[in-house]
N, C-alpha and C. Protein backbone atom coordinates (compact mmCIF):
# COMPACT_ATOMS: atom_id res chain seq x y z
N UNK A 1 8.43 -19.50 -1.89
CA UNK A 1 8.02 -18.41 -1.03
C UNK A 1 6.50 -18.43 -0.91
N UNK A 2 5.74 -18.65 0.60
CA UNK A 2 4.62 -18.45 0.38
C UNK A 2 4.03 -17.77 1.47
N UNK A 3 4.03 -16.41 1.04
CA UNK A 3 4.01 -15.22 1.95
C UNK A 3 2.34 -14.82 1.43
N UNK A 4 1.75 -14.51 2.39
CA UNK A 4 0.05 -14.31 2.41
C UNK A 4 0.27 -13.09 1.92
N UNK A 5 -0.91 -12.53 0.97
CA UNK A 5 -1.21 -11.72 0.61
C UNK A 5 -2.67 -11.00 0.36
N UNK A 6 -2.57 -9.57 1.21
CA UNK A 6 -3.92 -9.27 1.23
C UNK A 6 -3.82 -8.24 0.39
N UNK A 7 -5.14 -7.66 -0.32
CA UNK A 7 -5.32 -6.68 -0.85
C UNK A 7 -6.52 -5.87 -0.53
N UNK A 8 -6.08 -4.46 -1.06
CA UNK A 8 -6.74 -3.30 -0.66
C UNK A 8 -7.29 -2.62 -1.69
N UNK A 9 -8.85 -2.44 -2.20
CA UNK A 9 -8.80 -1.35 -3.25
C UNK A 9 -9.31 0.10 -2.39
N UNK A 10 -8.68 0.87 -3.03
CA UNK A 10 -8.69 2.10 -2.56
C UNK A 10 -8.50 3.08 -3.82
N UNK A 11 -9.09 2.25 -4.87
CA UNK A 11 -9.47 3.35 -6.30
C UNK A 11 -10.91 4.29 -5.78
N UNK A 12 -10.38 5.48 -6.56
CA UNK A 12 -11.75 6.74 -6.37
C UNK A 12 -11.59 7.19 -4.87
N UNK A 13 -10.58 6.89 -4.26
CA UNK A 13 -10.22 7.50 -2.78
C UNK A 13 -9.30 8.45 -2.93
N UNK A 14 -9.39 9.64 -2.66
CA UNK A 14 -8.05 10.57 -2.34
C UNK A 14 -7.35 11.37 -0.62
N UNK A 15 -6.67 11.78 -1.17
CA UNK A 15 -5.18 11.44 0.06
C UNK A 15 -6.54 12.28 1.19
N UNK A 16 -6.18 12.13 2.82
CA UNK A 16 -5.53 10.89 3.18
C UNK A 16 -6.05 9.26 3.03
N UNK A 17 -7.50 8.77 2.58
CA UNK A 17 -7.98 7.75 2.61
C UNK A 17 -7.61 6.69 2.21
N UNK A 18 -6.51 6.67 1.23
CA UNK A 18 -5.72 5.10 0.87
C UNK A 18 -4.69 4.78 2.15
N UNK A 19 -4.10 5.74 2.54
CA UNK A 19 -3.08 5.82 3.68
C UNK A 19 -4.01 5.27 4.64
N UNK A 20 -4.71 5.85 4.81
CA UNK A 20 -5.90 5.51 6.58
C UNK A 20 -6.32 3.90 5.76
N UNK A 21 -6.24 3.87 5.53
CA UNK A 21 -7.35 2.29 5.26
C UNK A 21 -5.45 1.54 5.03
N UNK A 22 -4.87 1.95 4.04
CA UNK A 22 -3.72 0.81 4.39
C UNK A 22 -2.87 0.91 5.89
N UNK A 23 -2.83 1.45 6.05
CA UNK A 23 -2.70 1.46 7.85
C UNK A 23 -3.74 0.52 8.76
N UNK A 24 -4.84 0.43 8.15
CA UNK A 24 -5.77 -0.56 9.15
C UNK A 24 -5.53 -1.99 8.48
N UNK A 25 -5.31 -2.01 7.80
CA UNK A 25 -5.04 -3.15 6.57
C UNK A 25 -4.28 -3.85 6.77
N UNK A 26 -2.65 -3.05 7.43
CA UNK A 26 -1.67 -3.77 7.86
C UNK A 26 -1.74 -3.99 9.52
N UNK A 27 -2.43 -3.28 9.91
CA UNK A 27 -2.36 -3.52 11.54
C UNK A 27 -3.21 -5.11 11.59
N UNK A 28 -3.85 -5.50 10.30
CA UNK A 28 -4.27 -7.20 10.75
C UNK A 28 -3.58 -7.79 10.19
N UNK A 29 -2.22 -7.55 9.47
CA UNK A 29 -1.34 -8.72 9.10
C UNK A 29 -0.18 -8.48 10.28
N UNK A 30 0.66 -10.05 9.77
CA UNK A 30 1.96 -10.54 10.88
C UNK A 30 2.89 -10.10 10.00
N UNK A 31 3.74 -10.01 10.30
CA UNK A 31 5.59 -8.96 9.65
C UNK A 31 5.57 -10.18 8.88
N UNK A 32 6.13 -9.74 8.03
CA UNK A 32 6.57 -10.57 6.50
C UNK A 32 5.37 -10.70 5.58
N UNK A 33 4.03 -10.43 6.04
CA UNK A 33 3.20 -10.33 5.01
C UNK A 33 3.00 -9.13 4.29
N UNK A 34 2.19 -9.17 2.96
CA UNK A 34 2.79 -8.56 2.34
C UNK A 34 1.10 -7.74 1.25
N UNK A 35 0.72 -6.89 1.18
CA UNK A 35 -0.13 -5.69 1.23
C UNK A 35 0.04 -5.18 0.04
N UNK A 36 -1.13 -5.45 -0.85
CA UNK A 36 -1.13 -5.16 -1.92
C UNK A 36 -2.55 -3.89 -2.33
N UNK A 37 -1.59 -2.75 -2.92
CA UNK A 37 -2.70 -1.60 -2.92
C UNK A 37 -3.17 -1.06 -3.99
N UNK A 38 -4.82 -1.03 -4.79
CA UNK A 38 -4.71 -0.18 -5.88
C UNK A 38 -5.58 0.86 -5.32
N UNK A 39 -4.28 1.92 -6.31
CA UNK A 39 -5.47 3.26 -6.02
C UNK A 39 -5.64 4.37 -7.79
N UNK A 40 -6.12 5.11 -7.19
CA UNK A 40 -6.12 6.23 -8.62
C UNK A 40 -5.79 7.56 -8.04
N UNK A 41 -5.47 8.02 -6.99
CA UNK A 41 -4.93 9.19 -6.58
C UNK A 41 -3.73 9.35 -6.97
N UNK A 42 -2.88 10.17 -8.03
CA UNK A 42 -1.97 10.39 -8.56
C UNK A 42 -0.89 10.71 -6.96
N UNK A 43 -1.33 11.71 -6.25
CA UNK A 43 -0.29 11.71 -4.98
C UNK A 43 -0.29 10.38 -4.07
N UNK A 44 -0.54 9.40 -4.23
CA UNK A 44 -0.24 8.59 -3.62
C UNK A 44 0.69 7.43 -3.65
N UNK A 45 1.56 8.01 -4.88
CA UNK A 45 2.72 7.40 -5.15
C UNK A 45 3.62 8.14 -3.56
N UNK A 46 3.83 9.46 -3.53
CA UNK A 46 4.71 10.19 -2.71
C UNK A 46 3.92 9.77 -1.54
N UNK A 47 2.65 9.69 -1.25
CA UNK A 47 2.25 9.16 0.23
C UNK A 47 2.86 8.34 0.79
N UNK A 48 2.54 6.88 -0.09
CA UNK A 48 3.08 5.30 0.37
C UNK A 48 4.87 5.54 0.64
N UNK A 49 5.48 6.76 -0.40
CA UNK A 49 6.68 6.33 -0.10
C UNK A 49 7.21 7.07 1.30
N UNK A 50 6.29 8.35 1.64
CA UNK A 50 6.65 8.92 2.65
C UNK A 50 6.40 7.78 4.18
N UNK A 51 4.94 6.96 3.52
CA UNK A 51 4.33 6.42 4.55
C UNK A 51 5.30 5.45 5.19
N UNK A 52 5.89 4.44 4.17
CA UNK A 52 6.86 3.59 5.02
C UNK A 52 7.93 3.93 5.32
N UNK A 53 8.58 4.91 4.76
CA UNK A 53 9.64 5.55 5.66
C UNK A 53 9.11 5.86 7.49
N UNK A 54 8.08 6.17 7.02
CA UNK A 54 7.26 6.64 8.39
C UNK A 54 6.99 5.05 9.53
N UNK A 55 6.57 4.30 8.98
CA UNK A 55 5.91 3.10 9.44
C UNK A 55 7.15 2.02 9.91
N UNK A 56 8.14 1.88 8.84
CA UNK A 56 9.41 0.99 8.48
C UNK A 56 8.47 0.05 7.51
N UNK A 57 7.38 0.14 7.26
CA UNK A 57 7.34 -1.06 6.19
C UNK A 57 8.40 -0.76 5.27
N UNK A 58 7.64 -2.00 4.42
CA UNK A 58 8.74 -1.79 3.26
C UNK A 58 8.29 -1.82 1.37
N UNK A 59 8.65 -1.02 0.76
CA UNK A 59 7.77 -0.76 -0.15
C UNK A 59 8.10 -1.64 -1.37
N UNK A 60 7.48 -2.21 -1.66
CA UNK A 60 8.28 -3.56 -2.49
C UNK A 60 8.31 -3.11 -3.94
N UNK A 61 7.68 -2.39 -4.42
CA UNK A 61 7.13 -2.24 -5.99
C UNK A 61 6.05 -1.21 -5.94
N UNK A 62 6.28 -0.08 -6.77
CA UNK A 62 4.80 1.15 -7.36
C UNK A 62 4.81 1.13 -8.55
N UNK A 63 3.93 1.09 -9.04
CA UNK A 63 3.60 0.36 -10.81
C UNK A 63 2.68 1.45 -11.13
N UNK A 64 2.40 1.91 -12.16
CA UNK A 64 1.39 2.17 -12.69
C UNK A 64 0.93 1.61 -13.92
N UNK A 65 -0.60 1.16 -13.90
CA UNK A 65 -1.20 0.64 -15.61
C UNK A 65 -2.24 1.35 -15.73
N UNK A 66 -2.37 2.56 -16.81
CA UNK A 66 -3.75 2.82 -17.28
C UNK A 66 -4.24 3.58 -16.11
N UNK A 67 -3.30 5.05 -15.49
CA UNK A 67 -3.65 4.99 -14.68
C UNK A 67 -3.95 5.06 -13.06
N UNK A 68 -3.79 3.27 -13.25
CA UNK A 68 -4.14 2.81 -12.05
C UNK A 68 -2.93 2.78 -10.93
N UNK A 69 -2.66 3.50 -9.90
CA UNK A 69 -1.09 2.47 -8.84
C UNK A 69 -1.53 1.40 -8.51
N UNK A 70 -0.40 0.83 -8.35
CA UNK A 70 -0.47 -0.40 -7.34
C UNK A 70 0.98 -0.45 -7.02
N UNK A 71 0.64 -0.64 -5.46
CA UNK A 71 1.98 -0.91 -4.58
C UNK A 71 1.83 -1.98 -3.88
N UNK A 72 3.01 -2.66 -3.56
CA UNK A 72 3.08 -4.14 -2.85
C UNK A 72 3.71 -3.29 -1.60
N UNK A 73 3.08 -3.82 -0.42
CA UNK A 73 4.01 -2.98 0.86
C UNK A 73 3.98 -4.04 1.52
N UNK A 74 5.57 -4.63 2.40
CA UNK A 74 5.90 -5.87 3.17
C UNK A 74 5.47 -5.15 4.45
N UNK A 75 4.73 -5.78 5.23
CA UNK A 75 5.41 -5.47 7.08
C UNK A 75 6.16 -5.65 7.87
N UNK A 76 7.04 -4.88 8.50
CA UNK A 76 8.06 -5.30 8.90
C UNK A 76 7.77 -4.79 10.96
């Protein structure tokens, strides 16, 4: 599998600014790539998941370490 991957930091940003910047983030990738996000805004677990319901991406993984989120979001 060798699916491009971009990433986004969007630590020390709170809501809406991880959303607005991963929205511009994905509008320069092609469907099947795949958007990788860290942030530190505790609500932005419920954002990303509201967001791709909203978008149709697709939310691959929300992790937290120490912290930190990180979400993998596919484009679809």
């Amino acid at each position: 599998m060798n699916t491009h991957q971009a990433e986004l930091d969007a630590r020390g940003l709170n809501c809406p600014l991880p959303i607005l910047r991963a929205k511009k983030s994905l509008s320069q990738l092609t469907t099947g790539e795949i958007l990788q996000i860290r942030a530190t805004d505790p609500g932005s677990v419920k954002d990303f998941e509201a967001f791709c319901k909203q978008t149709g991406s697709e939310l691959l993984s929300s992790s937290e370490i120490d912290g930190e989120f990180i979400f993998l979001l596919k484009k679809h």
